[in-house]
PDB file of N, CA and C in Angstrom:
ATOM      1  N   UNK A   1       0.825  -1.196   0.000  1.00  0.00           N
ATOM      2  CA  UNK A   1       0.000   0.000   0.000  1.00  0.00           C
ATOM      3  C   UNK A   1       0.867   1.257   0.000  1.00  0.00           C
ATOM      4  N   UNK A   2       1.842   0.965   0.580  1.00  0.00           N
ATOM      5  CA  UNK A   2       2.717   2.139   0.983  1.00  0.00           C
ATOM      6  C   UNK A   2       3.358   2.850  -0.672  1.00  0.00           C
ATOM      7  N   UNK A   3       3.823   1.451  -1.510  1.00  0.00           N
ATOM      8  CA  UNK A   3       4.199   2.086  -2.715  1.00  0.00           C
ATOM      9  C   UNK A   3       2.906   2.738  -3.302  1.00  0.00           C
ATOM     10  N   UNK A   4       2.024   2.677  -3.472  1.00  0.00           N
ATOM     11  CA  UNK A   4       1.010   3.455  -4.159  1.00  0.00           C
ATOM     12  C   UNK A   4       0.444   4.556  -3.343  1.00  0.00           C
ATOM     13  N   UNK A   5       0.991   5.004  -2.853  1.00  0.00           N
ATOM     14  CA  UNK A   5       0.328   5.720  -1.784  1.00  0.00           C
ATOM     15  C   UNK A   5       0.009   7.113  -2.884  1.00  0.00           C
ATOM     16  N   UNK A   6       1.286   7.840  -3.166  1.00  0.00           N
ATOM     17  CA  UNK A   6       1.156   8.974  -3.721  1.00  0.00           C
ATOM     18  C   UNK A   6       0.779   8.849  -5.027  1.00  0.00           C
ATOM     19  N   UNK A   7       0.469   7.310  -5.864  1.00  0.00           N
ATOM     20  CA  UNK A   7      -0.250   7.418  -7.030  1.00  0.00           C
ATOM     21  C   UNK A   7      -1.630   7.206  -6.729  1.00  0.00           C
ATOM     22  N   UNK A   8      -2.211   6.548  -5.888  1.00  0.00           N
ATOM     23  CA  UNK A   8      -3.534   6.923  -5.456  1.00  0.00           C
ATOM     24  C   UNK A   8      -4.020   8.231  -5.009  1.00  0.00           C
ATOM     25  N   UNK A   9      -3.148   9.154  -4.660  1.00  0.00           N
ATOM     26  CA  UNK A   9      -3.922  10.624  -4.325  1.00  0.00           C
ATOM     27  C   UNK A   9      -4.000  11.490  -5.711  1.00  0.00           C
ATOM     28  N   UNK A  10      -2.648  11.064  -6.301  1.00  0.00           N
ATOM     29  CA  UNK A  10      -2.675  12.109  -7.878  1.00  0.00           C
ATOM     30  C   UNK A  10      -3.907  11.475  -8.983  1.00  0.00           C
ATOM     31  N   UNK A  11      -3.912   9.831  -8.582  1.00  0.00           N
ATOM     32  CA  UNK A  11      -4.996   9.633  -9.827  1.00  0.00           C
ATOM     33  C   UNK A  11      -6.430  10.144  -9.162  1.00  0.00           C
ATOM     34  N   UNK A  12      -7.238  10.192  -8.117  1.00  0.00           N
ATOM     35  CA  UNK A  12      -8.137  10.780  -7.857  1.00  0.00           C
ATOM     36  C   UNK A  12      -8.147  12.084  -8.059  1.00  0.00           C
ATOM     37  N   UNK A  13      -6.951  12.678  -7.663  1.00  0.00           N
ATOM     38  CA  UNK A  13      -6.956  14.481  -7.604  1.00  0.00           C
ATOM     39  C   UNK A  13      -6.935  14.478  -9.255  1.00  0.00           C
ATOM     40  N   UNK A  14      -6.255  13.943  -9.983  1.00  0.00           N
ATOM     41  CA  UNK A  14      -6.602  14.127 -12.095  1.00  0.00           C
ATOM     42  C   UNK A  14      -7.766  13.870 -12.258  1.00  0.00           C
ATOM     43  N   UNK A  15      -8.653  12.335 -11.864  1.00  0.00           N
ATOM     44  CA  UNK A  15      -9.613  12.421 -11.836  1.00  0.00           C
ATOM     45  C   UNK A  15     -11.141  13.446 -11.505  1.00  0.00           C
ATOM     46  N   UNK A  16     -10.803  14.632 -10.654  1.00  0.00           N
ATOM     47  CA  UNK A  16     -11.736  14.562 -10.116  1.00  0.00           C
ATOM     48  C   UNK A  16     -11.183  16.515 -10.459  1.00  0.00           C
ATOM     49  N   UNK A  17      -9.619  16.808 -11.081  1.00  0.00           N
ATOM     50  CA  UNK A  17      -9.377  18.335 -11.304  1.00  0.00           C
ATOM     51  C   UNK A  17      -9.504  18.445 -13.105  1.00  0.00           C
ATOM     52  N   UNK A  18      -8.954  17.001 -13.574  1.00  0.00           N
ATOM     53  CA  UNK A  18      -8.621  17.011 -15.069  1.00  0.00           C
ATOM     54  C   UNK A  18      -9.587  16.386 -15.817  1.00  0.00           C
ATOM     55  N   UNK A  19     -10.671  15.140 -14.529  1.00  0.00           N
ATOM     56  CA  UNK A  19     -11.907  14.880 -15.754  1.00  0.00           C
ATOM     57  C   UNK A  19     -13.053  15.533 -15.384  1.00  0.00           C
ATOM     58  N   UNK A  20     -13.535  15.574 -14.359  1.00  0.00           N
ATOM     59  CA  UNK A  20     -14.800  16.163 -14.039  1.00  0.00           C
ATOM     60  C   UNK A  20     -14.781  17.741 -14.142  1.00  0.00           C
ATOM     61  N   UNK A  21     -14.089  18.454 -13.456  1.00  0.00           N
ATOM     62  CA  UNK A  21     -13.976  19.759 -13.902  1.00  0.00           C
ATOM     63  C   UNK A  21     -14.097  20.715 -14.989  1.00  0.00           C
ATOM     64  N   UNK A  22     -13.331  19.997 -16.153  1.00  0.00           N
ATOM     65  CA  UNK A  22     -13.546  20.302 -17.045  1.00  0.00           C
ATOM     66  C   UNK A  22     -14.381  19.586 -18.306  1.00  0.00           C
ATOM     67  N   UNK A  23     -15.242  18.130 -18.074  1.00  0.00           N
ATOM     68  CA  UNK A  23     -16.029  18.134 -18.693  1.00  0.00           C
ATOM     69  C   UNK A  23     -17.607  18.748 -18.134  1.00  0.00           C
ATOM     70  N   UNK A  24     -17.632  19.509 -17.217  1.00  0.00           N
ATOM     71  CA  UNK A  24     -18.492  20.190 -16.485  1.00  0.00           C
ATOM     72  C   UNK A  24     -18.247  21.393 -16.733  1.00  0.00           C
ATOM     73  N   UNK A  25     -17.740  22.405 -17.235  1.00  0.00           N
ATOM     74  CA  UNK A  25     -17.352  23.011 -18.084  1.00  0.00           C
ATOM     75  C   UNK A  25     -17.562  23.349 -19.373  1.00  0.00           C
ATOM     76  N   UNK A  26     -17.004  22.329 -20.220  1.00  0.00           N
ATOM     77  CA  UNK A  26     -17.623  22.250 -21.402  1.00  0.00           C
ATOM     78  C   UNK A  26     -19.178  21.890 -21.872  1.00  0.00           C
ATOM     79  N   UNK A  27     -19.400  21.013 -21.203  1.00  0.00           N
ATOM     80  CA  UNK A  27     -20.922  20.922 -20.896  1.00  0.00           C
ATOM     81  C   UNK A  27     -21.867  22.458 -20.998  1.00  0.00           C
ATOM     82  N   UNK A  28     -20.975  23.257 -19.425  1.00  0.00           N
ATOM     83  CA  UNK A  28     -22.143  24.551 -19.439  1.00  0.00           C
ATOM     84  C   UNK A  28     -21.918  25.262 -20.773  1.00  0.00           C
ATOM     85  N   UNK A  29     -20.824  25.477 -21.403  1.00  0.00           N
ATOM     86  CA  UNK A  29     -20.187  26.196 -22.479  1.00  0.00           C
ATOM     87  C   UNK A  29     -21.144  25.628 -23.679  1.00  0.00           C
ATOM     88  N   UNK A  30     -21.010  24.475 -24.082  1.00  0.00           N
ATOM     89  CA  UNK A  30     -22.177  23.863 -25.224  1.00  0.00           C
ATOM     90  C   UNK A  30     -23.818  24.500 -24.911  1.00  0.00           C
ATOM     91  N   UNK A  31     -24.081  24.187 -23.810  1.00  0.00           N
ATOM     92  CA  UNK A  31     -25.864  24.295 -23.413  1.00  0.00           C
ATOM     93  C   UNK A  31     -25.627  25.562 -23.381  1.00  0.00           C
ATOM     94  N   UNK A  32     -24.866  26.773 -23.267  1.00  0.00           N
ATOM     95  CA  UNK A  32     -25.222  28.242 -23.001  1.00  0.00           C
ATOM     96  C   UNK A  32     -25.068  28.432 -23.936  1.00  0.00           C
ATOM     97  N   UNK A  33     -24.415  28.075 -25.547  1.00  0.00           N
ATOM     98  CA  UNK A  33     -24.303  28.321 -26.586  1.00  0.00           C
ATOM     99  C   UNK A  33     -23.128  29.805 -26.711  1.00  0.00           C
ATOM    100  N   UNK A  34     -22.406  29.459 -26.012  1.00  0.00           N
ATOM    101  CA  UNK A  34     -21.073  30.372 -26.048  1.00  0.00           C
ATOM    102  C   UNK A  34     -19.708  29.330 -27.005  1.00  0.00           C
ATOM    103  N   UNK A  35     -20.421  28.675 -27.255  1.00  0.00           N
ATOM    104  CA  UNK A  35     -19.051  27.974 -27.987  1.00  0.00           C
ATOM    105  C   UNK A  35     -19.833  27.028 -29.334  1.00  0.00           C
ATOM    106  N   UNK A  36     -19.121  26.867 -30.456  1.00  0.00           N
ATOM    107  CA  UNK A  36     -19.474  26.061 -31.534  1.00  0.00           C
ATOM    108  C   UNK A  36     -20.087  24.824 -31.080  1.00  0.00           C
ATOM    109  N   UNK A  37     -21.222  24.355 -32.009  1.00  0.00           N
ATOM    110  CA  UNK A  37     -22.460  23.622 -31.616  1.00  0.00           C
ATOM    111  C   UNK A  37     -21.807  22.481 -31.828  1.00  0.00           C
ATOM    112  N   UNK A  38     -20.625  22.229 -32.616  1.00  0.00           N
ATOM    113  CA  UNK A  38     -19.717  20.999 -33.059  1.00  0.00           C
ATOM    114  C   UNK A  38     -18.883  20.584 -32.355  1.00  0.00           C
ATOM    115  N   UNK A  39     -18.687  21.410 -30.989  1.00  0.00           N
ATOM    116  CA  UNK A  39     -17.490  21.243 -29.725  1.00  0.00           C
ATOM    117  C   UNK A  39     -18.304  19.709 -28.710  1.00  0.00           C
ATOM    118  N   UNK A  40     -20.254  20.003 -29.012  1.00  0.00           N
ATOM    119  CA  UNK A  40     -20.782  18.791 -28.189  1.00  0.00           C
ATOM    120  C   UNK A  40     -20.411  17.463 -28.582  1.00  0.00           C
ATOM    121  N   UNK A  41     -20.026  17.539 -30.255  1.00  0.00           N
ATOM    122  CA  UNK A  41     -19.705  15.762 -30.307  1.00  0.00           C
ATOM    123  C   UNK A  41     -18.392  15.556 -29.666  1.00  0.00           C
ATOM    124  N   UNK A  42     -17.937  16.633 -29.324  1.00  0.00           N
ATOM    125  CA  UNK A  42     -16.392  15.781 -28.339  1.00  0.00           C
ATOM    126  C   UNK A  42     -16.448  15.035 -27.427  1.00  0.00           C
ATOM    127  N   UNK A  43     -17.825  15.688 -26.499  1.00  0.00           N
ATOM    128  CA  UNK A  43     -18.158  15.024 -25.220  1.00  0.00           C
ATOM    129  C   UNK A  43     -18.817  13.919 -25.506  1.00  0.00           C
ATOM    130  N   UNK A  44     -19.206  13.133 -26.709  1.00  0.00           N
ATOM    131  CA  UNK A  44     -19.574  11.806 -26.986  1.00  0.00           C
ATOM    132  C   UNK A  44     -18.339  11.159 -26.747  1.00  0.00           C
ATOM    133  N   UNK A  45     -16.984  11.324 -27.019  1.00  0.00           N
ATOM    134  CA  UNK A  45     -15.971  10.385 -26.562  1.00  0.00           C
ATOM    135  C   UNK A  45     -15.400  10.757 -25.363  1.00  0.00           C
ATOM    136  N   UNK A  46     -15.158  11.908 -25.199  1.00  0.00           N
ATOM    137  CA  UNK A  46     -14.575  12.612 -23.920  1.00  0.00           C
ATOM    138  C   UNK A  46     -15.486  12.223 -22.461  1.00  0.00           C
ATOM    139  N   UNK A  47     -16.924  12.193 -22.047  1.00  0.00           N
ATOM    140  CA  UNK A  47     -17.237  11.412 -21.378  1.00  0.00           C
ATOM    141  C   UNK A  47     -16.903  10.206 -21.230  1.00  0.00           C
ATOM    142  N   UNK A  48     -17.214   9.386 -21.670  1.00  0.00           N
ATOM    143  CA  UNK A  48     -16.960   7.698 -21.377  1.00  0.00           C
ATOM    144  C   UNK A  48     -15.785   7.649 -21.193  1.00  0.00           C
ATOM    145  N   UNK A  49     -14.393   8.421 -21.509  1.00  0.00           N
ATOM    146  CA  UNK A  49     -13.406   7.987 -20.733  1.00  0.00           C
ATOM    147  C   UNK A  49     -13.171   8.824 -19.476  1.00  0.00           C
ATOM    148  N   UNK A  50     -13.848   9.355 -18.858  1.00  0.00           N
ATOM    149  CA  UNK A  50     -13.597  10.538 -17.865  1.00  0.00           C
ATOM    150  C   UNK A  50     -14.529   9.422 -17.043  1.00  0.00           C
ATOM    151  N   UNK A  51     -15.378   8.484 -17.698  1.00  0.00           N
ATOM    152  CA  UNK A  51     -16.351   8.017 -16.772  1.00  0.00           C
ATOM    153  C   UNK A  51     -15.006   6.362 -16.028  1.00  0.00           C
ATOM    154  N   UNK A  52     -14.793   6.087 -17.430  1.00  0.00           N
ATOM    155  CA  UNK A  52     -13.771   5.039 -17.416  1.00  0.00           C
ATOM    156  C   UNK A  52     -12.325   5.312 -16.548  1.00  0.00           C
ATOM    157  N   UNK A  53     -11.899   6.432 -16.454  1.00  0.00           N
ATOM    158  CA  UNK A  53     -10.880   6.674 -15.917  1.00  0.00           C
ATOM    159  C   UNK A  53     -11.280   6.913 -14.438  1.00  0.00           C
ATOM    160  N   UNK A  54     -12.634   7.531 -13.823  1.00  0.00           N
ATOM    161  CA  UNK A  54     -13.153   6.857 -12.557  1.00  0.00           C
ATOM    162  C   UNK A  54     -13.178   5.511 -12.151  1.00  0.00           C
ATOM    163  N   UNK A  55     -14.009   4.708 -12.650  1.00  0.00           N
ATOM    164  CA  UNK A  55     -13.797   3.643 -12.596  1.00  0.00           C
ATOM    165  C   UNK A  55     -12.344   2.723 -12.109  1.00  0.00           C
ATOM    166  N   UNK A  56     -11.093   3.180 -12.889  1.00  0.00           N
ATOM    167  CA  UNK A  56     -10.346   2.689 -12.756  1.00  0.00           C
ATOM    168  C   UNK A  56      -9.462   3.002 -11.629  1.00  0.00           C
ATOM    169  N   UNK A  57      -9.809   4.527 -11.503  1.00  0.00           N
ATOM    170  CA  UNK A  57      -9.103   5.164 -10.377  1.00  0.00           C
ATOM    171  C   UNK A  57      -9.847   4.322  -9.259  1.00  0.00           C
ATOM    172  N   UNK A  58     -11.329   4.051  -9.276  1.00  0.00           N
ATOM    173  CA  UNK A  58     -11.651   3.306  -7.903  1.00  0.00           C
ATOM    174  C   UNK A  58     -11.149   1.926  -7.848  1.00  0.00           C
ATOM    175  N   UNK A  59     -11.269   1.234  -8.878  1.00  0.00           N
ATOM    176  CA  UNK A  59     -10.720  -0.268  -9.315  1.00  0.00           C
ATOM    177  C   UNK A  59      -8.977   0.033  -8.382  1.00  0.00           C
ATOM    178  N   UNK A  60      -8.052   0.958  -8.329  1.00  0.00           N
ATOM    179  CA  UNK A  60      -6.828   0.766  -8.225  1.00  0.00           C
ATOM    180  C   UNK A  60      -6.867   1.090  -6.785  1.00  0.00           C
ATOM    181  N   UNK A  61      -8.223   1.975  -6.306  1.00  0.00           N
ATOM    182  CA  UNK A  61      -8.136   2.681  -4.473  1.00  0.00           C
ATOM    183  C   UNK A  61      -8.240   1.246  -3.718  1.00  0.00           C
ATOM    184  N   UNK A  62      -9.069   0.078  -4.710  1.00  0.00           N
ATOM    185  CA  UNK A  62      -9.916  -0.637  -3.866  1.00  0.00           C
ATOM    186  C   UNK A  62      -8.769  -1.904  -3.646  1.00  0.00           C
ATOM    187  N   UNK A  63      -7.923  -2.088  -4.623  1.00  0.00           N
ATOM    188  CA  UNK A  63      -6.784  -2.932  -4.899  1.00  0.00           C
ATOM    189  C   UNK A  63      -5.526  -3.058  -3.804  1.00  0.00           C
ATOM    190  N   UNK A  64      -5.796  -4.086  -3.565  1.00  0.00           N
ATOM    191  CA  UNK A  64      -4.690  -5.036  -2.263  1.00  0.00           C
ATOM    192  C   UNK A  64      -3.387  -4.594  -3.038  1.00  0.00           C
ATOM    193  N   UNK A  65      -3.211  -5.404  -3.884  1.00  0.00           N
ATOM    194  CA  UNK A  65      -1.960  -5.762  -4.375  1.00  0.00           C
ATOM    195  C   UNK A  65      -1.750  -4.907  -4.836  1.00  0.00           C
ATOM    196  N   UNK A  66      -0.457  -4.121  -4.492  1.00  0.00           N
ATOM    197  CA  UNK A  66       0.407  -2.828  -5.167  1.00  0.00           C
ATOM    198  C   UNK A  66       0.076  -2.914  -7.060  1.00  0.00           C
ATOM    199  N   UNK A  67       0.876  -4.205  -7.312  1.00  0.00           N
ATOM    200  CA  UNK A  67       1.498  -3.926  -8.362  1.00  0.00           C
ATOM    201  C   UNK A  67       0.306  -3.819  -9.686  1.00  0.00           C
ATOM    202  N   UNK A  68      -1.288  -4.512  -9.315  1.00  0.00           N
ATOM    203  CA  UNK A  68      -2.277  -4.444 -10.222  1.00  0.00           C
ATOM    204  C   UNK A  68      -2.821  -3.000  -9.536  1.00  0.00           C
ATOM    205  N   UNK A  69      -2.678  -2.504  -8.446  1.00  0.00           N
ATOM    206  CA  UNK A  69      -3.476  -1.131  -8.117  1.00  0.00           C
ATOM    207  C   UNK A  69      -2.648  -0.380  -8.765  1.00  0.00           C
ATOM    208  N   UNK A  70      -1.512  -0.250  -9.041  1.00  0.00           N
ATOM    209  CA  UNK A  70      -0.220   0.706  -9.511  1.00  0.00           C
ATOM    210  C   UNK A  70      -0.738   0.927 -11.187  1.00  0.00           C
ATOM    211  N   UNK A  71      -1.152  -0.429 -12.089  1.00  0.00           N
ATOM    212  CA  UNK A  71      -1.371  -0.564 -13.307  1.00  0.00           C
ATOM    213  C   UNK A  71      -2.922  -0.249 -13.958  1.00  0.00           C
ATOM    214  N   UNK A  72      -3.484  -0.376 -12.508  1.00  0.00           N
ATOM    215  CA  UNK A  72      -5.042   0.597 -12.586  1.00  0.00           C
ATOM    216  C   UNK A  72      -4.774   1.848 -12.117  1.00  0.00           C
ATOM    217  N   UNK A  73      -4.390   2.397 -11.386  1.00  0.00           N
ATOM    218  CA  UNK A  73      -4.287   3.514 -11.458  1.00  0.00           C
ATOM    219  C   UNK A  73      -3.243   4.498 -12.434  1.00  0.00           C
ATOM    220  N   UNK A  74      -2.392   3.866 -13.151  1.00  0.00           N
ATOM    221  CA  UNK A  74      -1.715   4.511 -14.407  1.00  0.00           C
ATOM    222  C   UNK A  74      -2.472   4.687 -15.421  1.00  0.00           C
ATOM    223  N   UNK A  75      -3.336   3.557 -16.103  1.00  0.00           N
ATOM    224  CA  UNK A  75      -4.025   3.583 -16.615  1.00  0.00           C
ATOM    225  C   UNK A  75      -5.212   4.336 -16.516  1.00  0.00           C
ATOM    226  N   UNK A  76      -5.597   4.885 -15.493  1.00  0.00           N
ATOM    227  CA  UNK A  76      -6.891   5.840 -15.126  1.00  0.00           C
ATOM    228  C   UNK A  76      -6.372   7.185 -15.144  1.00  0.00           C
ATOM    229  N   UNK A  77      -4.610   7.431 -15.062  1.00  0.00           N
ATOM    230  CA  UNK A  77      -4.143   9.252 -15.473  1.00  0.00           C
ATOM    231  C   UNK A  77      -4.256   8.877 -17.196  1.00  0.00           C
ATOM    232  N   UNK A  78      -3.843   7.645 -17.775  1.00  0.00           N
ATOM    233  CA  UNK A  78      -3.970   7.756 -19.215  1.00  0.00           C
ATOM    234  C   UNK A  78      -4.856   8.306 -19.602  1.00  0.00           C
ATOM    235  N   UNK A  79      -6.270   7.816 -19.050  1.00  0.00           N
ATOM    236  CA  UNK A  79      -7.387   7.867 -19.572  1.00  0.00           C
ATOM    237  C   UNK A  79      -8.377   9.329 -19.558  1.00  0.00           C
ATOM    238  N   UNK A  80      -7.545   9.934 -18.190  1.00  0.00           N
ATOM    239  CA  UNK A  80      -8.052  11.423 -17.738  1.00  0.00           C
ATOM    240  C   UNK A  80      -6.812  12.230 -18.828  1.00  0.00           C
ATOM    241  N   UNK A  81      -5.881  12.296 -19.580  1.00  0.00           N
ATOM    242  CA  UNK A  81      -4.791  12.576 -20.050  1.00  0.00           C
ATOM    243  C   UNK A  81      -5.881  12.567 -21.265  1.00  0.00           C
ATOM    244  N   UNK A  82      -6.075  11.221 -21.772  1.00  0.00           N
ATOM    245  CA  UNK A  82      -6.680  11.366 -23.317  1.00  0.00           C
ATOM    246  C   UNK A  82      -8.122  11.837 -23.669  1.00  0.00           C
ATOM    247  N   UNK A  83      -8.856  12.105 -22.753  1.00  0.00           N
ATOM    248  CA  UNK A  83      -9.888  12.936 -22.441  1.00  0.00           C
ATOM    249  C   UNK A  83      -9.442  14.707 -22.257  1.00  0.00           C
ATOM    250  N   UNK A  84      -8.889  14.890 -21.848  1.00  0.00           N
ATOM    251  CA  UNK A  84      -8.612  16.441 -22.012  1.00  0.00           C
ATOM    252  C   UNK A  84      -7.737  16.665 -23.176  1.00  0.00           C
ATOM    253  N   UNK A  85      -7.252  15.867 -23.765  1.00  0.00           N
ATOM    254  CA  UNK A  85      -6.763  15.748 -25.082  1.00  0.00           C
ATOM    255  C   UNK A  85      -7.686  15.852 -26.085  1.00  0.00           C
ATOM    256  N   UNK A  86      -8.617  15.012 -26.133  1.00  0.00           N
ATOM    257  CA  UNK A  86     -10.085  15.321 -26.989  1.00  0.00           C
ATOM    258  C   UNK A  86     -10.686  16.268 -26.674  1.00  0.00           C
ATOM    259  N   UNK A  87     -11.039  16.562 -25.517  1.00  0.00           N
ATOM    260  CA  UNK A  87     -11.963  17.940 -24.991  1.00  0.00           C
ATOM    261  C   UNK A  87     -11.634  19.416 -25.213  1.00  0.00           C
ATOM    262  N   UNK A  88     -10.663  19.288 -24.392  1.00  0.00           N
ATOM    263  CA  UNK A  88     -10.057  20.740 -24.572  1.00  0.00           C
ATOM    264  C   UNK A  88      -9.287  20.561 -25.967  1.00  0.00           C
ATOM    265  N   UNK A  89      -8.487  20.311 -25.953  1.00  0.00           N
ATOM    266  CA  UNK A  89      -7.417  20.368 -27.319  1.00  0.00           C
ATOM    267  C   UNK A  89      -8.268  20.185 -28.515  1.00  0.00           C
ATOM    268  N   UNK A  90      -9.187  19.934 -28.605  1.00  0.00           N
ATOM    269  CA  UNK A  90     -10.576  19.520 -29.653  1.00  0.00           C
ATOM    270  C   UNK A  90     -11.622  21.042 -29.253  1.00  0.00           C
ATOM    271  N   UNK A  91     -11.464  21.296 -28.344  1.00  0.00           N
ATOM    272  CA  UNK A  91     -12.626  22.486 -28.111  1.00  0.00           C
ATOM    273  C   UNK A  91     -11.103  23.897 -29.175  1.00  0.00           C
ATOM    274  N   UNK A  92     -10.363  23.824 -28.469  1.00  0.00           N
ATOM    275  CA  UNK A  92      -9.470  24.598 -28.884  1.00  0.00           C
ATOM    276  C   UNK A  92      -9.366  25.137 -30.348  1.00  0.00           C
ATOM    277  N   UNK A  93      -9.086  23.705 -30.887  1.00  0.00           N
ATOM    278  CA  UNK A  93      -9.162  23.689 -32.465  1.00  0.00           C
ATOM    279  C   UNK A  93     -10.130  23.893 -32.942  1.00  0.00           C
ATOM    280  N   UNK A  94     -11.308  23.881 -32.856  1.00  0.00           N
ATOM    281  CA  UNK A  94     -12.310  24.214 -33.539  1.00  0.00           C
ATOM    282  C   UNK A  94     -12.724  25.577 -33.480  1.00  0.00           C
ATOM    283  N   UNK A  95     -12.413  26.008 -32.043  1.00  0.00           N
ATOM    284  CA  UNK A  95     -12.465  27.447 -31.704  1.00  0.00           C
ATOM    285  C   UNK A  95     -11.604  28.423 -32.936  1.00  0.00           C
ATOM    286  N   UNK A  96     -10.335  27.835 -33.042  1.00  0.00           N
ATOM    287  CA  UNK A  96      -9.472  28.638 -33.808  1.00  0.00           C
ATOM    288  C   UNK A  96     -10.019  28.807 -35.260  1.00  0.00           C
ATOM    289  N   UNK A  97     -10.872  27.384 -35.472  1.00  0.00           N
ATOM    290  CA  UNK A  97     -11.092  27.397 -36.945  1.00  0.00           C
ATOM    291  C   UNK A  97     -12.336  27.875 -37.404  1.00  0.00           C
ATOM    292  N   UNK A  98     -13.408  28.258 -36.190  1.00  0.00           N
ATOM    293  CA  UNK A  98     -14.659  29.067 -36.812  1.00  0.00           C
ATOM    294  C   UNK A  98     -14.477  30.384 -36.504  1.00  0.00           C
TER     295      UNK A  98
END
């Protein structure tokens, strides 16, 4: 437990600063119609991994064994990583281009 200690606080704190935050965000930004109507299909992929990268972050809190909690919880910053990669970096670009 002890080795995962400080990757269990960073994957919840990504989880919960890098997925929820800002797909709560983009969300109000789409429905207030302050941003291109084409920024909502991001959040068709950008959810499910923000949902998935919870998941995994709890899958790795709940995990005995270091070395499979260590490989769920890497995998759950991937997943909050490639979600703000689609979201923002996808809200971005489109911004620039209308």
């Amino acid at each position: 437990m002890e080795a995962t200690r400080s990757l269990r606080w960073y994957s919840v704190i990504a989880v919960l600063v890098f997925g929820i935050v800002p797909t709560v965000m983009l969300i109000l930004l789409v429905t207030g119609g302050h941003t291109p109507g084409s920024v909502g299909l991001l959040l068709i992929g950008g959810i499910p991994l923000v949902i998935a990268a919870g998941v995994f972050s709890l899958r790795g809190l709940r995990d005995t064994e270091p070395e499979q909690a260590a490989r769920h919880l890497n995998l759950s910053l991937a997943l909050v990583a490639g979600a703000d990669l689609l979201m923002l970096g996808g809200n971005a670009l489109i911004r620039m281009g209308a």
